[in-house]
C-alpha atoms as a PDB file:
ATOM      1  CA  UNK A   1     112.771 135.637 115.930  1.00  0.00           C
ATOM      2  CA  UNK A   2     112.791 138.593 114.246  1.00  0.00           C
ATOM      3  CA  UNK A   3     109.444 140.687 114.863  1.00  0.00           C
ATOM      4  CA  UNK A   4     109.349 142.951 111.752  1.00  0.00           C
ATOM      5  CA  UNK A   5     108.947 140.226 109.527  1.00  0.00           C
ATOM      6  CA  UNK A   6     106.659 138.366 111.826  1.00  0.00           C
ATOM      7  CA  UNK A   7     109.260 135.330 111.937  1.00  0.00           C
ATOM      8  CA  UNK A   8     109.357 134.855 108.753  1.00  0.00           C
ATOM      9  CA  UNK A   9     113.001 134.800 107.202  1.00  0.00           C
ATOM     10  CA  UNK A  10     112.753 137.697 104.180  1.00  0.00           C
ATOM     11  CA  UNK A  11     114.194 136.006 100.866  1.00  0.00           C
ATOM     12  CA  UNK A  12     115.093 137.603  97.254  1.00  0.00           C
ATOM     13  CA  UNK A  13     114.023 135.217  94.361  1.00  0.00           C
ATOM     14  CA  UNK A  14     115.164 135.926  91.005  1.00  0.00           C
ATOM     15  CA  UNK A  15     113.098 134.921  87.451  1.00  0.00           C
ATOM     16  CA  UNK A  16     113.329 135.931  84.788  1.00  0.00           C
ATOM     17  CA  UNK A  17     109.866 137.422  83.595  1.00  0.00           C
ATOM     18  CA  UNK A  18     109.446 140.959  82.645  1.00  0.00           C
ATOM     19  CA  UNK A  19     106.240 140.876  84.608  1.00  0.00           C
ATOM     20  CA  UNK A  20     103.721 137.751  86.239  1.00  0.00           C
ATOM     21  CA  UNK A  21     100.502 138.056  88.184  1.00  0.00           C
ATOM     22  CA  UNK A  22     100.091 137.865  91.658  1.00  0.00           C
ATOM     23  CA  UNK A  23     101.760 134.341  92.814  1.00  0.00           C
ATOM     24  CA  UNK A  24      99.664 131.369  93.767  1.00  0.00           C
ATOM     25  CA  UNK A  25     100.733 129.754  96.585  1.00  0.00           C
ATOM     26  CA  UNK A  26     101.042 126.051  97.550  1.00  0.00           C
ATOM     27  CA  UNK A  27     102.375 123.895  99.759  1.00  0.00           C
ATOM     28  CA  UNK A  28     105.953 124.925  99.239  1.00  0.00           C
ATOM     29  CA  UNK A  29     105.275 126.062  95.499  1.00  0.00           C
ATOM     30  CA  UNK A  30     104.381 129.098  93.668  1.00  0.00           C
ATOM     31  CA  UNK A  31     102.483 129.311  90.128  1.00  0.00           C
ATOM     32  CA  UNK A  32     102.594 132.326  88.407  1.00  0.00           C
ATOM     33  CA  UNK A  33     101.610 133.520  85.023  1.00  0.00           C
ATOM     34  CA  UNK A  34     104.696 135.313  83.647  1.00  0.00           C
ATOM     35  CA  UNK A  35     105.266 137.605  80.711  1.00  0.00           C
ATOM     36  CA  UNK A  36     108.590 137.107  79.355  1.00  0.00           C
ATOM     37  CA  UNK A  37     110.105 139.955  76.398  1.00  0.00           C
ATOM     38  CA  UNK A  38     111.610 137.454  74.394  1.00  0.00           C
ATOM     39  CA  UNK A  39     109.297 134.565  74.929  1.00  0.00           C
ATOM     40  CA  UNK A  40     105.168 133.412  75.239  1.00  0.00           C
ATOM     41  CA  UNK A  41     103.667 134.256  78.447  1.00  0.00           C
ATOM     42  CA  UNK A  42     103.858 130.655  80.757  1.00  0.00           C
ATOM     43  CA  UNK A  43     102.551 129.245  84.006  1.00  0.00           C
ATOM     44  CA  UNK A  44     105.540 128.781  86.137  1.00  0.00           C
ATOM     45  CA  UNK A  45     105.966 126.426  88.772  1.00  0.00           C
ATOM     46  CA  UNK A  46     108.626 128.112  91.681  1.00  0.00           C
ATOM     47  CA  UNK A  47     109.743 125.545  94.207  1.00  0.00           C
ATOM     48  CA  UNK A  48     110.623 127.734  97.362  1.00  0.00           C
ATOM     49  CA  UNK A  49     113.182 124.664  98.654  1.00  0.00           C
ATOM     50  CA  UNK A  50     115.023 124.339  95.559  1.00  0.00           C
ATOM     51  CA  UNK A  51     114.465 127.762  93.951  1.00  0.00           C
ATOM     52  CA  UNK A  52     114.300 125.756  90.666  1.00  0.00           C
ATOM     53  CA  UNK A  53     111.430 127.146  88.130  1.00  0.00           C
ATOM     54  CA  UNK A  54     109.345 124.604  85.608  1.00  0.00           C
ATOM     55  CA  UNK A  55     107.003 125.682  82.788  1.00  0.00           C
ATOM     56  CA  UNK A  56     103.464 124.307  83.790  1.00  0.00           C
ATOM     57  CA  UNK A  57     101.715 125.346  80.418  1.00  0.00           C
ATOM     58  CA  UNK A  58     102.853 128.094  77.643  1.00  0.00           C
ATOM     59  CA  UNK A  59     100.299 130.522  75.793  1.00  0.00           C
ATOM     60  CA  UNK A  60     101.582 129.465  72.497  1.00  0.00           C
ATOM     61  CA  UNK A  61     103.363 126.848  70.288  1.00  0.00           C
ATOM     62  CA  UNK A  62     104.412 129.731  67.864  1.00  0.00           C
ATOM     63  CA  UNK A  63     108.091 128.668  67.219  1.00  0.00           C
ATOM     64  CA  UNK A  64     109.758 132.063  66.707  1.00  0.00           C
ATOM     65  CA  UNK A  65     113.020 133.158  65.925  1.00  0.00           C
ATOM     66  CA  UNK A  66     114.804 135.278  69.330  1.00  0.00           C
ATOM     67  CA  UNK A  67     116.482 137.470  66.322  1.00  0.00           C
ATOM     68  CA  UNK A  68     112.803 138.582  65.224  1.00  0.00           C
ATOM     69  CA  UNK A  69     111.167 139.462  68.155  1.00  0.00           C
ATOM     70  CA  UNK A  70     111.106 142.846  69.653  1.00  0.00           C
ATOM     71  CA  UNK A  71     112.263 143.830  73.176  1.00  0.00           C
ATOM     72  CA  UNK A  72     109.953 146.856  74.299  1.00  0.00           C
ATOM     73  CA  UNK A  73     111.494 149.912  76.245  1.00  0.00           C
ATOM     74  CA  UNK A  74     109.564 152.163  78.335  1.00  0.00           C
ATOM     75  CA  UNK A  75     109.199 155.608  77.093  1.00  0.00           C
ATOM     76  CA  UNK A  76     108.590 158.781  79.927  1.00  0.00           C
ATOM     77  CA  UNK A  77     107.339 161.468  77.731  1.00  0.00           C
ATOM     78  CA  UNK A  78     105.962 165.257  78.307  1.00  0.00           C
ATOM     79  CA  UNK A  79     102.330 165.969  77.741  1.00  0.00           C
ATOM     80  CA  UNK A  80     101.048 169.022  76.230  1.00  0.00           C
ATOM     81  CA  UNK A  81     100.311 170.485  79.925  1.00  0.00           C
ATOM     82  CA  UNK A  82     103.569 169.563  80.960  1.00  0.00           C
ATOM     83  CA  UNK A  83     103.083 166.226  82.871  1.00  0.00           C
ATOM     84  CA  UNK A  84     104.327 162.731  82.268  1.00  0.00           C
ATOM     85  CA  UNK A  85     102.978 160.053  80.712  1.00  0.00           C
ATOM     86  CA  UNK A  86     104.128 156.544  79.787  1.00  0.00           C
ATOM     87  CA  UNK A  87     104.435 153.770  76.988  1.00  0.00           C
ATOM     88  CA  UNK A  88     106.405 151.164  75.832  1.00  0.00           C
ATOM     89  CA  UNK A  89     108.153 151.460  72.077  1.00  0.00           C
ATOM     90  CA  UNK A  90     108.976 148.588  70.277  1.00  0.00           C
ATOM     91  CA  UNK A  91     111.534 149.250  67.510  1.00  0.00           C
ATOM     92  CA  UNK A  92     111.128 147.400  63.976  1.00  0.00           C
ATOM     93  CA  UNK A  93     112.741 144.052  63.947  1.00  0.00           C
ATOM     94  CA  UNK A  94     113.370 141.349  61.348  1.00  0.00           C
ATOM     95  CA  UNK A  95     116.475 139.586  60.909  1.00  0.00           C
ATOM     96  CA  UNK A  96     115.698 139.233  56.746  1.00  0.00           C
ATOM     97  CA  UNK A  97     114.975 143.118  56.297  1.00  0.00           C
ATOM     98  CA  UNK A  98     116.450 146.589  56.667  1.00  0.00           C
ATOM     99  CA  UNK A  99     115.281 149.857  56.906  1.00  0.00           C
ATOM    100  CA  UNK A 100     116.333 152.241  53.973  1.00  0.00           C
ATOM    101  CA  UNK A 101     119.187 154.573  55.613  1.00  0.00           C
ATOM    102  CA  UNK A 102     118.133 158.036  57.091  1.00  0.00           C
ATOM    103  CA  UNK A 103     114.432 157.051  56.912  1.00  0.00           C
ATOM    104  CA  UNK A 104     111.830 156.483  60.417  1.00  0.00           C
ATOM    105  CA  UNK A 105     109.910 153.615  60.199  1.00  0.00           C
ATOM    106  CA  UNK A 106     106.362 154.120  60.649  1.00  0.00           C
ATOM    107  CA  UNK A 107     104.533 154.033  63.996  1.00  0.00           C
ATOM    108  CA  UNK A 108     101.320 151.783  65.077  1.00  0.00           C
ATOM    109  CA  UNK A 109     100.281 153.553  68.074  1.00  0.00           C
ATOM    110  CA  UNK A 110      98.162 151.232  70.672  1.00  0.00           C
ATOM    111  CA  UNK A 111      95.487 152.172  72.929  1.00  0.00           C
ATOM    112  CA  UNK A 112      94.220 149.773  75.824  1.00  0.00           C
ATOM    113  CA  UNK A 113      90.679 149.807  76.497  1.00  0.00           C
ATOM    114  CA  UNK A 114      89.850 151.105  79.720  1.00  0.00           C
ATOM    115  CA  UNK A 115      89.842 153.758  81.330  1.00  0.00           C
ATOM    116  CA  UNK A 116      91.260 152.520  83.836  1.00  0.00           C
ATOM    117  CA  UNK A 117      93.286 149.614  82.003  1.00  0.00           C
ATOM    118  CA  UNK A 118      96.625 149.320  81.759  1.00  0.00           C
ATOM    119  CA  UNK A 119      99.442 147.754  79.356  1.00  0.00           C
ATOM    120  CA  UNK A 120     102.226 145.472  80.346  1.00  0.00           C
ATOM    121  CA  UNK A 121     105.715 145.206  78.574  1.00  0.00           C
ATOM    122  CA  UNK A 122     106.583 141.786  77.160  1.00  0.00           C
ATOM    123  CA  UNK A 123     105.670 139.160  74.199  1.00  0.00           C
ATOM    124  CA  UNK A 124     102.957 139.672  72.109  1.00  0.00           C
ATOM    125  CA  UNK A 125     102.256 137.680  68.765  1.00  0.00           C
ATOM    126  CA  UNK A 126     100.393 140.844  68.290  1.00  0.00           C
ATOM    127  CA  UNK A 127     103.399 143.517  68.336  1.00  0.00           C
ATOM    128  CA  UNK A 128     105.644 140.526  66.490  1.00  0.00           C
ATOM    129  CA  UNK A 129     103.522 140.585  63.621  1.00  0.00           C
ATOM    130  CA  UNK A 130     103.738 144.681  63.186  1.00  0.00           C
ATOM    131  CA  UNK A 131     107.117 144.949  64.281  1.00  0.00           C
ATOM    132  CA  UNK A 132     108.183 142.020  61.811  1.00  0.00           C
ATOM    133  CA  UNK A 133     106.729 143.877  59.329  1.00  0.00           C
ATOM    134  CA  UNK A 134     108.560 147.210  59.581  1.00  0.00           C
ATOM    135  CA  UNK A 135     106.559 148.965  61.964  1.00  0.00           C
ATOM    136  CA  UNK A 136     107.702 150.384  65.158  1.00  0.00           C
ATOM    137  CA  UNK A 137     104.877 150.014  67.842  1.00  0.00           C
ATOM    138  CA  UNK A 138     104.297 152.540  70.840  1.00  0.00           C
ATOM    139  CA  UNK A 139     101.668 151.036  73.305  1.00  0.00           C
ATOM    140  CA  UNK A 140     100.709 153.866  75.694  1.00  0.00           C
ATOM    141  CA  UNK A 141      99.990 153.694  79.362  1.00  0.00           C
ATOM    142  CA  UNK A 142      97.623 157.437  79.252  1.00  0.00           C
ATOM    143  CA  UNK A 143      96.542 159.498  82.513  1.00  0.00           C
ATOM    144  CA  UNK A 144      94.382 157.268  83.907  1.00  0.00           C
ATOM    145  CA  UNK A 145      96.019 153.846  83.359  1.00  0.00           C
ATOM    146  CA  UNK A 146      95.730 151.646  86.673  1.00  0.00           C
ATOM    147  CA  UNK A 147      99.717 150.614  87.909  1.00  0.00           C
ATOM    148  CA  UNK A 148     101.016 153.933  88.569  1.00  0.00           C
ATOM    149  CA  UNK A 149     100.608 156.187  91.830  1.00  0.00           C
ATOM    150  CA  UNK A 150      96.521 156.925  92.557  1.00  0.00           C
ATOM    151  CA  UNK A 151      97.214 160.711  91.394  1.00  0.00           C
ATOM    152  CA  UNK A 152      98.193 159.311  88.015  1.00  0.00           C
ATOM    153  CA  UNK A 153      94.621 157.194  87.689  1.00  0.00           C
ATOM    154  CA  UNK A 154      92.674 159.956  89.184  1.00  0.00           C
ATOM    155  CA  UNK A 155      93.769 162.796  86.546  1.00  0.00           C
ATOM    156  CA  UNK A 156      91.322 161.771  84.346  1.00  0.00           C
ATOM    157  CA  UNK A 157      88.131 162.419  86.876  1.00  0.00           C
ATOM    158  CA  UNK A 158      86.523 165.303  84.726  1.00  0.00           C
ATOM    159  CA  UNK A 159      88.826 164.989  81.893  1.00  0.00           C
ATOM    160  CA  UNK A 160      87.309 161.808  80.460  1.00  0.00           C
ATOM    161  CA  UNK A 161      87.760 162.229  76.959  1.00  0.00           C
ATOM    162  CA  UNK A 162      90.597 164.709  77.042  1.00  0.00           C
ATOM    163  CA  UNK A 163      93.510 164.097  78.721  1.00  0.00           C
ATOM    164  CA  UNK A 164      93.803 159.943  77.629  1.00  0.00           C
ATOM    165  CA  UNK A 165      93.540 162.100  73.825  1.00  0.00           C
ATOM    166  CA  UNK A 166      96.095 164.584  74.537  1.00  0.00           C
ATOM    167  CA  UNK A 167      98.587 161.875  75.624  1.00  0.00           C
ATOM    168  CA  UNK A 168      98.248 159.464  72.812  1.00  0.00           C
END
C-alpha cells in the first residue's frame, strides 16, 4: 500500500481532446464533455477497465471537411506595460481558396464576456465559418481571464475597463 496516493494505484490515461470538463464518475466509467480541434465537442464515455472511449452524444451533425477546419495555436504576447497575455490564433483555412501572395489576411479579433471568463482552444462552427471565409481569428484570453495563476485574474481589480482594453 502505498500511502501518498492513499492506496490508490496512480494511472496516465490518454484521449485525445484538446480540452473536457471536469470528469463524471461512475461505477467504473467516466463521462466527459470534450473539445476536440478538429472535431464537435462530444460526451465521452471512458471505461477505466478497458481504457476504451465511446461517443455518448456529439454537439453537432455538421459534416465537415478535416481539410477546412482550423487548428488554433496559442499565442503569448507582450502588453503595452510589458506583461503577458494570451490567445489562441486561428489561421485562414479552406481547401478551395488561396490567399493572394505577400498579402495578411484580415483578423476577427474575439472577446469573451466576462470578466472573469475565459476561452478554450478547439472546434467551433463559429471560428469555421470566419476562418473558411478568409479570415484569420485571434480569440484572446485578457488580464483577468479565469484558468491562469490567481495573479493573472486579479490584475484587473482597479483596472476594470483598462487593462482587458489594452490587451485586446
Amino acid at each position: 500500500k502505498d500511502h501518498l496516493t492513499n492506496g490508490f494505484k496512480k494511472k496516465s490515461i490518454e484521449i485525445d481532446p484538446v480540452s473536457f470538463l471536469t470528469p463524471v464518475p461512475s461505477k467504473n466509467k467516466l463521462y466527459l464533455a470534450a473539445t476536440y480541434s478538429k472535431a464537435p465537442s462530444q460526451i465521452i464515455e471512458f471505461n477505466l477497465d478497458s481504457h476504451n472511449t465511446k461517443m455518448i452524444k456529439i454537439s453537432t451533425s455538421l459534416n465537415v471537411d478535416e481539410e477546412n477546419i482550423s487548428e488554433g495555436q496559442m499565442i503569448i504576447f507582450p502588453t503595452t506595460d510589458g506583461k503577458l497575455s494570451y490567445g489562441y490564433f486561428y489561421p485562414p483555412v479552406n481547401k478551395n481558396f488561396c490567399a493572394v501572395p505577400g498579402e495578411q489576411p484580415p483578423v476577427r479579433v474575439l472577446i469573451h464576456g466576462g470578466p472573469t471568463g475565459m476561452t478554450t482552444l478547439g472546434f467551433s462552427k463559429k471560428l469555421m465559418f470566419w476562418t473558411s471565409q478568409g479570415y484569420a481569428v485571434f480569440d484572446v484570453n485578457y488580464r483577468g481571464s479565469f484558468g491562469f495563476d490567481r495573479k493573472y485574474r486579479d490584475a484587473l481589480l482597479n483596472n476594470w475597463g483598462i487593462l482587458e482594453i489594452q490587451d485586446v
